[in-house]
PDB file of N, CA and C in Angstrom:
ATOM      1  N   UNK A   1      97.965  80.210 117.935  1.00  0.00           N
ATOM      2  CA  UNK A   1      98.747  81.064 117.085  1.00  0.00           C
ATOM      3  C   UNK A   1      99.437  82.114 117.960  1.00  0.00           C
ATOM      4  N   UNK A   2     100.821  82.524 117.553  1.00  0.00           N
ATOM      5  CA  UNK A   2     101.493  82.654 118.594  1.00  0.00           C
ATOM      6  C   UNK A   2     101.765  84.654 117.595  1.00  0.00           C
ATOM      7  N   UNK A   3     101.469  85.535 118.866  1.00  0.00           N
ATOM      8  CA  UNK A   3     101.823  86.887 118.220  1.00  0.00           C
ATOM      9  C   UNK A   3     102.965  87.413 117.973  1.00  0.00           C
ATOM     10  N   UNK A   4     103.269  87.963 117.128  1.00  0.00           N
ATOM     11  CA  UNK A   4     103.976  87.753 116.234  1.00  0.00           C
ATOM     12  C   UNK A   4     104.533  90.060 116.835  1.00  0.00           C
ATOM     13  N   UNK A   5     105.764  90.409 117.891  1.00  0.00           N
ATOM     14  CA  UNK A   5     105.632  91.735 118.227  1.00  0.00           C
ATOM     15  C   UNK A   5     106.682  92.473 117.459  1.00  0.00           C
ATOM     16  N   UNK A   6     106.491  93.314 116.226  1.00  0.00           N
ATOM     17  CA  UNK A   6     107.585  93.544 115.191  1.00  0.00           C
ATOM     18  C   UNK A   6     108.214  95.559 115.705  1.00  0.00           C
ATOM     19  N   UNK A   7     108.710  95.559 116.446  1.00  0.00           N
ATOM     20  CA  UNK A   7     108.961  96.390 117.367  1.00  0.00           C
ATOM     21  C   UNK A   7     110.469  96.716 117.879  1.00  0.00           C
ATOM     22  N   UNK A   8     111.600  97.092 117.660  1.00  0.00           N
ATOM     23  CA  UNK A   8     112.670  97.170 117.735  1.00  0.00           C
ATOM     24  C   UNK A   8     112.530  98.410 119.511  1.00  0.00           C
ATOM     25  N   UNK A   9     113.776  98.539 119.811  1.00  0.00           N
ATOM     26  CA  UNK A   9     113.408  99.345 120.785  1.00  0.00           C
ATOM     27  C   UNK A   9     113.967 101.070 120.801  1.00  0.00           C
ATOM     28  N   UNK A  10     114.588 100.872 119.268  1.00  0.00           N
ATOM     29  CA  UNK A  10     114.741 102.044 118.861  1.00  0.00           C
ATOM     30  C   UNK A  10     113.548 102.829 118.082  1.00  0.00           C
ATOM     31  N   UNK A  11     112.802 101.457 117.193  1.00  0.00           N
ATOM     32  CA  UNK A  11     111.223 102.504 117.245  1.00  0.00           C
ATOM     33  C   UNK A  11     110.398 102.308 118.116  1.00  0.00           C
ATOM     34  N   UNK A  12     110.446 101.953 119.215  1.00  0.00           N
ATOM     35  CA  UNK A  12     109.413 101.998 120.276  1.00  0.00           C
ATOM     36  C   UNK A  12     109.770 103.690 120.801  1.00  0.00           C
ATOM     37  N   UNK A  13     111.538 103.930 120.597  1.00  0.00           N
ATOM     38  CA  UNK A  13     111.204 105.051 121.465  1.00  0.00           C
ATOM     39  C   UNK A  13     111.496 106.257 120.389  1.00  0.00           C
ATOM     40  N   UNK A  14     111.104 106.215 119.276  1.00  0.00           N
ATOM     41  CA  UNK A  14     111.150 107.033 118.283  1.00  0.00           C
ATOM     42  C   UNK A  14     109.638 107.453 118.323  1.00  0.00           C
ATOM     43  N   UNK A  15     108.607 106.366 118.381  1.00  0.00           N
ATOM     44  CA  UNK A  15     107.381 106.539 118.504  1.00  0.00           C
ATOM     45  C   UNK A  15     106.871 107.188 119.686  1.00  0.00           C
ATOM     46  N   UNK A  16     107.405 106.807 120.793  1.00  0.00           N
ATOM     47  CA  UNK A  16     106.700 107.175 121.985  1.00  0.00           C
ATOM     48  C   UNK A  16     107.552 109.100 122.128  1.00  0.00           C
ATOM     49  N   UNK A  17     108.696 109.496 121.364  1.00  0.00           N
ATOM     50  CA  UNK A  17     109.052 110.698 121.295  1.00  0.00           C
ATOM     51  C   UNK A  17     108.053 111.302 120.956  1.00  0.00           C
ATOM     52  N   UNK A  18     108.113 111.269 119.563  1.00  0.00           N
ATOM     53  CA  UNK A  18     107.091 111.835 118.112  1.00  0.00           C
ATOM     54  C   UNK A  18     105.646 111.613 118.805  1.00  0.00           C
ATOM     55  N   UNK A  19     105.138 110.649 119.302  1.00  0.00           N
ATOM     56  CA  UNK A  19     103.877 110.835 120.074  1.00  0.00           C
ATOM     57  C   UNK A  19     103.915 111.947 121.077  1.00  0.00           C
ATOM     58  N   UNK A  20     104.665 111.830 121.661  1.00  0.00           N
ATOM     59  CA  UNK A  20     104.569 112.897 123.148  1.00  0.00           C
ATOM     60  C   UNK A  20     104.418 114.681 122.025  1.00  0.00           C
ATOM     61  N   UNK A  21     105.159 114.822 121.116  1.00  0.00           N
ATOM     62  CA  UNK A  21     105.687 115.915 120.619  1.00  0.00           C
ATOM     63  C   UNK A  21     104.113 116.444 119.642  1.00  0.00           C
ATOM     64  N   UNK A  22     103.525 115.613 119.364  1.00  0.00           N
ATOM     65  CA  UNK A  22     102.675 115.643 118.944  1.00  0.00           C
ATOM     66  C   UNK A  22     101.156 115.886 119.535  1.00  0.00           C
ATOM     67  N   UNK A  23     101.384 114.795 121.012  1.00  0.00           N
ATOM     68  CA  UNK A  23     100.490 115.667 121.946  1.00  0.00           C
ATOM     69  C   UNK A  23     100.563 116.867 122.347  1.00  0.00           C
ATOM     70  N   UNK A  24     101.748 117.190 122.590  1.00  0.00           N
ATOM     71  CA  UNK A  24     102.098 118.144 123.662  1.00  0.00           C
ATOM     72  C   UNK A  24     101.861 119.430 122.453  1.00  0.00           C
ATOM     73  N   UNK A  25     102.190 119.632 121.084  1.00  0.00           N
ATOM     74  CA  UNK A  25     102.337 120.382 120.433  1.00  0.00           C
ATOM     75  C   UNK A  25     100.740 120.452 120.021  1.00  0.00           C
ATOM     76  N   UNK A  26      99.847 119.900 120.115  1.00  0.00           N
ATOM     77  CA  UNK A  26      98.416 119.810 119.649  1.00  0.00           C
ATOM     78  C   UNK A  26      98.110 120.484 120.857  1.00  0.00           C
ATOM     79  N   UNK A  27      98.222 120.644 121.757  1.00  0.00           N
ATOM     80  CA  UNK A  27      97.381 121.769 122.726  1.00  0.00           C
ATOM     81  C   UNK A  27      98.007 122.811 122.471  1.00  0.00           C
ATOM     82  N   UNK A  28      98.859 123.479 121.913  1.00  0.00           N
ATOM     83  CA  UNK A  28      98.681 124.872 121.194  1.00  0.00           C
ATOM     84  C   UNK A  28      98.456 125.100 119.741  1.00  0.00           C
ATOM     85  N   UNK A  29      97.624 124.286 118.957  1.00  0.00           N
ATOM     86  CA  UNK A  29      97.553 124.375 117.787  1.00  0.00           C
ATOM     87  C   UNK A  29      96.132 124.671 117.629  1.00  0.00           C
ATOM     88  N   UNK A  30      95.754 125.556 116.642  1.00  0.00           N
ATOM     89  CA  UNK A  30      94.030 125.863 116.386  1.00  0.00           C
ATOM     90  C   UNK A  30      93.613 124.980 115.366  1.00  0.00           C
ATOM     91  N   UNK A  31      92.282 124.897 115.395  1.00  0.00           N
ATOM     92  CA  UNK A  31      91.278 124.479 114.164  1.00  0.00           C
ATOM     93  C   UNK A  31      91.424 123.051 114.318  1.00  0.00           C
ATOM     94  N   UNK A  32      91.477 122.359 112.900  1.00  0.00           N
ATOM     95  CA  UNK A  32      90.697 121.250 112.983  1.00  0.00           C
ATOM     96  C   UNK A  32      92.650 120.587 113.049  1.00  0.00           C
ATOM     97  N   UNK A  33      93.434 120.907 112.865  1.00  0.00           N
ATOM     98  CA  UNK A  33      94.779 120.735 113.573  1.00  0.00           C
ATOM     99  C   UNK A  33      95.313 119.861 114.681  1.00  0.00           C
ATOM    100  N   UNK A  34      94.777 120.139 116.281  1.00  0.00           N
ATOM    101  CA  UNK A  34      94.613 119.677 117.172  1.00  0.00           C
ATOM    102  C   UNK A  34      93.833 118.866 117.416  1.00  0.00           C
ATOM    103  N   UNK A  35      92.919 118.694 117.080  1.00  0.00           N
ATOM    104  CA  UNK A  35      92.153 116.945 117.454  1.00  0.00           C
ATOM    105  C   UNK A  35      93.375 116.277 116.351  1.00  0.00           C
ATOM    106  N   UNK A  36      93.336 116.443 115.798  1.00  0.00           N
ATOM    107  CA  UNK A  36      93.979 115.505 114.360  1.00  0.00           C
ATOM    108  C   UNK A  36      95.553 115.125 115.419  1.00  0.00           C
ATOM    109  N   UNK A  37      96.944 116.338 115.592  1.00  0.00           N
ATOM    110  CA  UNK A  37      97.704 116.184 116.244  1.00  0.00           C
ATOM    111  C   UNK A  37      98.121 115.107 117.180  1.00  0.00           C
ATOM    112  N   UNK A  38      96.524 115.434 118.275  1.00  0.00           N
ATOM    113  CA  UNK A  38      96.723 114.422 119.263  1.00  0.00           C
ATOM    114  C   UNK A  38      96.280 113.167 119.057  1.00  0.00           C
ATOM    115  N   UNK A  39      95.095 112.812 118.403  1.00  0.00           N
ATOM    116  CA  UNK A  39      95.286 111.642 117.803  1.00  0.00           C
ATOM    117  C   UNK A  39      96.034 110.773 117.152  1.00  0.00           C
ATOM    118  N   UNK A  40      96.299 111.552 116.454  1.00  0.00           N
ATOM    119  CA  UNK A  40      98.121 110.851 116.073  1.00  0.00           C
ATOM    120  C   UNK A  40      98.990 110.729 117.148  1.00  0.00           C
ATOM    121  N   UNK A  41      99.440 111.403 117.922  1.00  0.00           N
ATOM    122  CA  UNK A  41      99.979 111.171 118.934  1.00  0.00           C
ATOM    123  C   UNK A  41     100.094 110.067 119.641  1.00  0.00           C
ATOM    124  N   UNK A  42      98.495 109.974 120.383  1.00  0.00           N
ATOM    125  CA  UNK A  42      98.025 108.828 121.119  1.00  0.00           C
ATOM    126  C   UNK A  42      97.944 107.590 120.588  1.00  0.00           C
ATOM    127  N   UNK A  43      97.381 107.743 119.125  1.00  0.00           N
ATOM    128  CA  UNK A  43      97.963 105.896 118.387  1.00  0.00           C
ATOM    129  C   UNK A  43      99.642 105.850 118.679  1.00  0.00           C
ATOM    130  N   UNK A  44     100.792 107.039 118.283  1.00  0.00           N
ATOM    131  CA  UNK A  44     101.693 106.382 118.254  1.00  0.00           C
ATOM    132  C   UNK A  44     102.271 105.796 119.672  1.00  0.00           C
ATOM    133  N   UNK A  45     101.951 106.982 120.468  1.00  0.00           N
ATOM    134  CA  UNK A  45     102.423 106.369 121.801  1.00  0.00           C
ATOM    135  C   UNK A  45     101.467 104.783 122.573  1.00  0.00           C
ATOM    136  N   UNK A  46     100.451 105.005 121.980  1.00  0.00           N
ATOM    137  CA  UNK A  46     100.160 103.420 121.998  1.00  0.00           C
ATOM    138  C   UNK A  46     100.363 102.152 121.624  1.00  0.00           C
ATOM    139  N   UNK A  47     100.651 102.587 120.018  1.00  0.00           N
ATOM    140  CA  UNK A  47     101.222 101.336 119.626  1.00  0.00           C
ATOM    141  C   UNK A  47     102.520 100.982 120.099  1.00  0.00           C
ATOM    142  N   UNK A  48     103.145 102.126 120.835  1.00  0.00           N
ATOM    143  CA  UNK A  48     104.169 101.825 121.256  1.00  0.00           C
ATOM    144  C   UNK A  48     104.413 100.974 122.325  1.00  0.00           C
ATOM    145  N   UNK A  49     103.583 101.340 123.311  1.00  0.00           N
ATOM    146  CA  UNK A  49     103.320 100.453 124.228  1.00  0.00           C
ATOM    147  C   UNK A  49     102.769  98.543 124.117  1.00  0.00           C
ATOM    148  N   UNK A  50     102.156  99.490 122.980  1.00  0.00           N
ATOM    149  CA  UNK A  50     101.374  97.473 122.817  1.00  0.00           C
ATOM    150  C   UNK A  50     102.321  97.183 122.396  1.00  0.00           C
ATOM    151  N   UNK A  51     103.479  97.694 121.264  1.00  0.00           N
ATOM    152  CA  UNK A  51     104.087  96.552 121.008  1.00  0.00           C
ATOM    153  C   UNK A  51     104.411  96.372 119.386  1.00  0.00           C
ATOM    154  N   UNK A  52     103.473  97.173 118.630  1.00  0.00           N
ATOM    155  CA  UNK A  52     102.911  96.937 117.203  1.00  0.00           C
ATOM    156  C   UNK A  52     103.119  98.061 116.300  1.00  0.00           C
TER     157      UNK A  52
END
């Protein structure tokens, strides 16, 4: 079964923006905010990378 990568390369780099902006903006954010931020972040800039 052959994978199937549904990924344009205008949202690859919409994602990998909004990820970065999201990391980068979660290390000055307080409370329960910043874990949350960068986690989001890091899925998007990952999925970006994988592909998905």
């Amino acid at each position: 079964m052959s994978i199937v990568k549904n990924l344009a390369k205008g949202e690859r780099a919409v994602r990998i923006i909004l990820g970065g902006i999201l990391i980068v903006g979660g290390l000055f954010l307080a409370g329960w905010w910043k874990p949350l931020s960068i986690l989001i972040g890091v899925c998007l800039v990952a999925s970006a990378f994988a592909g998905y």
